[in-house]
N, C-alpha and C. Protein backbone atom coordinates (compact mmCIF):
# COMPACT_ATOMS: atom_id res chain seq x y z
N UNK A 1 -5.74 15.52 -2.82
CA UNK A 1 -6.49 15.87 -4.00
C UNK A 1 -6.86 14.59 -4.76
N UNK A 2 -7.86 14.26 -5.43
CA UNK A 2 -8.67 13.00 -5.89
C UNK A 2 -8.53 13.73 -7.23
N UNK A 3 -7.70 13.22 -7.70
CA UNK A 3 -7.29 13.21 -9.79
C UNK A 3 -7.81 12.62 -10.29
N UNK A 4 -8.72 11.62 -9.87
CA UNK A 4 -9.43 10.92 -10.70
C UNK A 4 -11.20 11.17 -10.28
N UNK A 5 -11.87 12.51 -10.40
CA UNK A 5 -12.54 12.84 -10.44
C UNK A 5 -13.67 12.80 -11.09
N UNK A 6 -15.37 12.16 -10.78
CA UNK A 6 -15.94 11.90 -12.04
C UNK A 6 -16.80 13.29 -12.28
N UNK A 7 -17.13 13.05 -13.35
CA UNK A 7 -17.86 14.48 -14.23
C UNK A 7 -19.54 14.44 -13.83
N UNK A 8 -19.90 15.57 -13.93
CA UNK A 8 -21.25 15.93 -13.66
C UNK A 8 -21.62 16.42 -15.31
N UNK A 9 -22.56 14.65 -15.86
CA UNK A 9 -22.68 14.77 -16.91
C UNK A 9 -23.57 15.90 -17.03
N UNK A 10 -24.85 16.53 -16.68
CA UNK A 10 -25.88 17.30 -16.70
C UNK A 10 -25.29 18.69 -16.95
N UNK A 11 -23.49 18.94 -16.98
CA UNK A 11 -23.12 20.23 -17.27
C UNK A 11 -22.52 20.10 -18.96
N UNK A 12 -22.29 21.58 -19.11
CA UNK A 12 -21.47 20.96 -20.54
C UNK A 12 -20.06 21.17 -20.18
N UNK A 13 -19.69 20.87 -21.04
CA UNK A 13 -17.81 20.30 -20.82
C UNK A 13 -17.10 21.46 -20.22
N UNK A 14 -17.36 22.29 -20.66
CA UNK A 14 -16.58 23.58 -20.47
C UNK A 14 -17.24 24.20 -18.98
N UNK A 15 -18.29 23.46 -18.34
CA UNK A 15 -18.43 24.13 -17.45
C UNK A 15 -18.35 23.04 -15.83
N UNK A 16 -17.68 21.83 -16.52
CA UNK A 16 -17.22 21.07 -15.70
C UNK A 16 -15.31 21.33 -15.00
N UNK A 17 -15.09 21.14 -13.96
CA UNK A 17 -13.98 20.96 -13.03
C UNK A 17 -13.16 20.88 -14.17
N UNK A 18 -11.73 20.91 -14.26
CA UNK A 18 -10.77 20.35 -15.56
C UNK A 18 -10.47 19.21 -14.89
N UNK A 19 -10.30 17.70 -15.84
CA UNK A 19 -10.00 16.67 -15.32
C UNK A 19 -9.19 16.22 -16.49
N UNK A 20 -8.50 15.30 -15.84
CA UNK A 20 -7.37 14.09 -16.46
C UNK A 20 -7.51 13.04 -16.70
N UNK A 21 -7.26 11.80 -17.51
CA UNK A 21 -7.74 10.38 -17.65
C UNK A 21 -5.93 10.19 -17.85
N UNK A 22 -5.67 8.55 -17.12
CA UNK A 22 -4.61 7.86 -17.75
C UNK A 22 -4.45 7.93 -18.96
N UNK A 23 -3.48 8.10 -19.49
CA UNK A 23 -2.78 7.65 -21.15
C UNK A 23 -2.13 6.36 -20.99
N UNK A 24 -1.49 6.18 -19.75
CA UNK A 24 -0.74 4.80 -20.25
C UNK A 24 0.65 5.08 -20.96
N UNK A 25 0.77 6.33 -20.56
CA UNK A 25 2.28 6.57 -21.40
C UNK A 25 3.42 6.62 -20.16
N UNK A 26 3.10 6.76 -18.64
CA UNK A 26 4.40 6.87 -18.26
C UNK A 26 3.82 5.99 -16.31
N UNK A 27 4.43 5.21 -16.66
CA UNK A 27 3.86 4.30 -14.77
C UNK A 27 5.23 4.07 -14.07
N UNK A 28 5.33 4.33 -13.16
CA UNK A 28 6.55 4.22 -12.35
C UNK A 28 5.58 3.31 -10.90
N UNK A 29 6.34 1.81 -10.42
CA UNK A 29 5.67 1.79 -9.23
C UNK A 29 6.57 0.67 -8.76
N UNK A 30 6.94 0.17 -7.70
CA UNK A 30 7.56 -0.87 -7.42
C UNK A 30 6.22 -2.27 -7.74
N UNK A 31 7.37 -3.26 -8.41
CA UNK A 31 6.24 -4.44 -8.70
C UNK A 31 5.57 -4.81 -7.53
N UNK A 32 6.19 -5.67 -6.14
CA UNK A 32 6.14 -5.33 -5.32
C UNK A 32 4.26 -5.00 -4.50
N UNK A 33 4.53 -3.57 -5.28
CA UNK A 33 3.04 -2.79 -4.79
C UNK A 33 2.14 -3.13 -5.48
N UNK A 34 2.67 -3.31 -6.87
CA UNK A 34 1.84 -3.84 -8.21
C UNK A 34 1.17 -5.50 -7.51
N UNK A 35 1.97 -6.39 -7.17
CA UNK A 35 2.00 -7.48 -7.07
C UNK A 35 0.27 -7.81 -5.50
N UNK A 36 1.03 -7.27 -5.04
CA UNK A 36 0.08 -6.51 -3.56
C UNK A 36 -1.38 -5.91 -3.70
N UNK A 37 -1.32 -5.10 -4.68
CA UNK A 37 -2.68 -4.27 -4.47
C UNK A 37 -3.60 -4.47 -5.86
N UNK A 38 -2.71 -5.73 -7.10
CA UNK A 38 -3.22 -5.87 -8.41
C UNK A 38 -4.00 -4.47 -8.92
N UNK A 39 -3.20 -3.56 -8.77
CA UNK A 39 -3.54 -1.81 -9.83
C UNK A 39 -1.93 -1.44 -10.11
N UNK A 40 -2.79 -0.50 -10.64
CA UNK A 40 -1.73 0.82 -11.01
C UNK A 40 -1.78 1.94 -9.91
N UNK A 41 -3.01 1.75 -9.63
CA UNK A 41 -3.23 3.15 -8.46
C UNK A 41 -3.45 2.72 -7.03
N UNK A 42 -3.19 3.76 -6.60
CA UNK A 42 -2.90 3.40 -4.63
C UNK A 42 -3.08 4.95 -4.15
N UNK A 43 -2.86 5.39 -2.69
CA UNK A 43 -3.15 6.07 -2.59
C UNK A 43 -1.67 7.34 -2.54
N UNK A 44 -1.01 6.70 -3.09
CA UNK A 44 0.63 7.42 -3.38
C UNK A 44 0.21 7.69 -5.30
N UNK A 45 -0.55 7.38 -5.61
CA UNK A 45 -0.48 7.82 -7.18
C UNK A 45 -0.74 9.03 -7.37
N UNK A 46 -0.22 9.71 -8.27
CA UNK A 46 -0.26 11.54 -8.69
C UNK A 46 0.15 11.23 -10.24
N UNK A 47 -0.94 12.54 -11.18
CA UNK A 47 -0.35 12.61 -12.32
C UNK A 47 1.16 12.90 -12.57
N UNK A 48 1.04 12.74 -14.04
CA UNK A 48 2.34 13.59 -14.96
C UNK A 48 1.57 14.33 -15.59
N UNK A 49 0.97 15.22 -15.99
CA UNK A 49 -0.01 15.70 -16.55
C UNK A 49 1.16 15.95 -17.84
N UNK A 50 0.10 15.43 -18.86
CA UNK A 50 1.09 16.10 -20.09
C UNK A 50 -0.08 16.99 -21.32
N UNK A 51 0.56 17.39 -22.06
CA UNK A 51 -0.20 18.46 -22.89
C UNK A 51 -0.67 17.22 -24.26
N UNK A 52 -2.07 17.98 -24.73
CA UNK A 52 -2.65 17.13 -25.82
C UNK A 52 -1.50 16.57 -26.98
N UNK A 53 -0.86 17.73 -27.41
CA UNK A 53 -0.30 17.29 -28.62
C UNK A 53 1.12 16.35 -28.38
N UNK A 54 1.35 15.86 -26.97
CA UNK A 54 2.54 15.02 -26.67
C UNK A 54 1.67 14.07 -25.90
N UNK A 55 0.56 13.66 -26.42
CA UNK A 55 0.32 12.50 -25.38
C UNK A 55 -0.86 12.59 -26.31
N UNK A 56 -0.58 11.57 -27.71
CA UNK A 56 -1.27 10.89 -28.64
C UNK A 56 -1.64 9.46 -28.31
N UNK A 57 -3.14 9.12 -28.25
CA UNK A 57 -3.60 7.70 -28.10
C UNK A 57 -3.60 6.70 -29.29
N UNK A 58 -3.14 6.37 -29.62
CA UNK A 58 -2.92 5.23 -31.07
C UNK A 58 -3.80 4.01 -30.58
N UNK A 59 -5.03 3.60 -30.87
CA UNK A 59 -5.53 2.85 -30.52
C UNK A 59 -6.26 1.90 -32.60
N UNK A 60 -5.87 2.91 -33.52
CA UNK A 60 -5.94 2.04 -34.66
C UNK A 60 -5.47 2.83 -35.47
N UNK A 61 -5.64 2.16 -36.96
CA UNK A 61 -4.84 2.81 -37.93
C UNK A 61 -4.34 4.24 -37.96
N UNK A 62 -5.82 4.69 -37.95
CA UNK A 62 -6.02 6.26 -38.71
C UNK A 62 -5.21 6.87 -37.56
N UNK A 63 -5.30 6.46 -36.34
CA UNK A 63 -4.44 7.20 -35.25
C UNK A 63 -3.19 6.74 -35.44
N UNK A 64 -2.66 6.05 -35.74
CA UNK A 64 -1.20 6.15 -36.09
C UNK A 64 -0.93 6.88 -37.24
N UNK A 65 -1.80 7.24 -38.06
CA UNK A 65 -1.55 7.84 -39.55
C UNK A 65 -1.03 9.32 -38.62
N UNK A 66 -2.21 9.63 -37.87
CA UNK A 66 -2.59 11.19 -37.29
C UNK A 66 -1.32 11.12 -36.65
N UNK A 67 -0.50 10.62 -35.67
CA UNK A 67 0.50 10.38 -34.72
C UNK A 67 1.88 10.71 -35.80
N UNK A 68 1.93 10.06 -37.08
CA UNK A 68 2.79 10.19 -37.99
C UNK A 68 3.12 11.55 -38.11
N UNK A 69 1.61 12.14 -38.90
CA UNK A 69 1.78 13.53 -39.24
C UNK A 69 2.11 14.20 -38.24
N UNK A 70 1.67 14.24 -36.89
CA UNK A 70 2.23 14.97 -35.58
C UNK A 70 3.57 15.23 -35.44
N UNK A 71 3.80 13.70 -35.48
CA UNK A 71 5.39 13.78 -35.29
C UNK A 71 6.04 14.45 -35.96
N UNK A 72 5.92 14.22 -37.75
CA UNK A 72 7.06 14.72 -38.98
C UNK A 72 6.96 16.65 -38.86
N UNK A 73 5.44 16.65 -38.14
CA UNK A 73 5.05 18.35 -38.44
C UNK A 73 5.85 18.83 -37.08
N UNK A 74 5.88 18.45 -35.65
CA UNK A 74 6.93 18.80 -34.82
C UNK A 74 8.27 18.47 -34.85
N UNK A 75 8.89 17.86 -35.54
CA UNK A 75 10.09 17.48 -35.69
C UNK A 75 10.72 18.74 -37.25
N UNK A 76 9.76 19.58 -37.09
CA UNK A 76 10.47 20.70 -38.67
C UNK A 76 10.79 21.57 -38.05
């Protein structure tokens, strides 16, 4: 199965395949392979698929603000 699937922009979202993008939240690989093939991916890579609200992208402020409130509102 090919998880990294590209989209057929000409549809709308909802009527495209369901697909996944890296987060960058969880890589397991021997360096080793890392060192060898300079990626992350090979043909042994498979998701972790995780759900939206546990796999927050913090890429600037306001997203860490948003990540804050996530957290304090699941942690009640």
């Amino acid at each position: 199965m090919d998880y990294f699937t590209s989209v057929d922009n000409s549809l709308n979202r909802q009527e495209n395949e369901e697909t996944y993008l890296p987060n960058g939240a969880i890589y397991v690989f021997r360096y080793a392979a890392l060192k060898e093939n300079y990626s992350y991916y090979n043909s042994k890579t498979y998701p972790y698929i995780m759900d939206q609200k546990n796999s927050v992208d913090i890429d600037t402020l306001i997203d860490f603000e948003l990540a804050k409130v996530l957290l304090q509102r699941n942690s009640q």
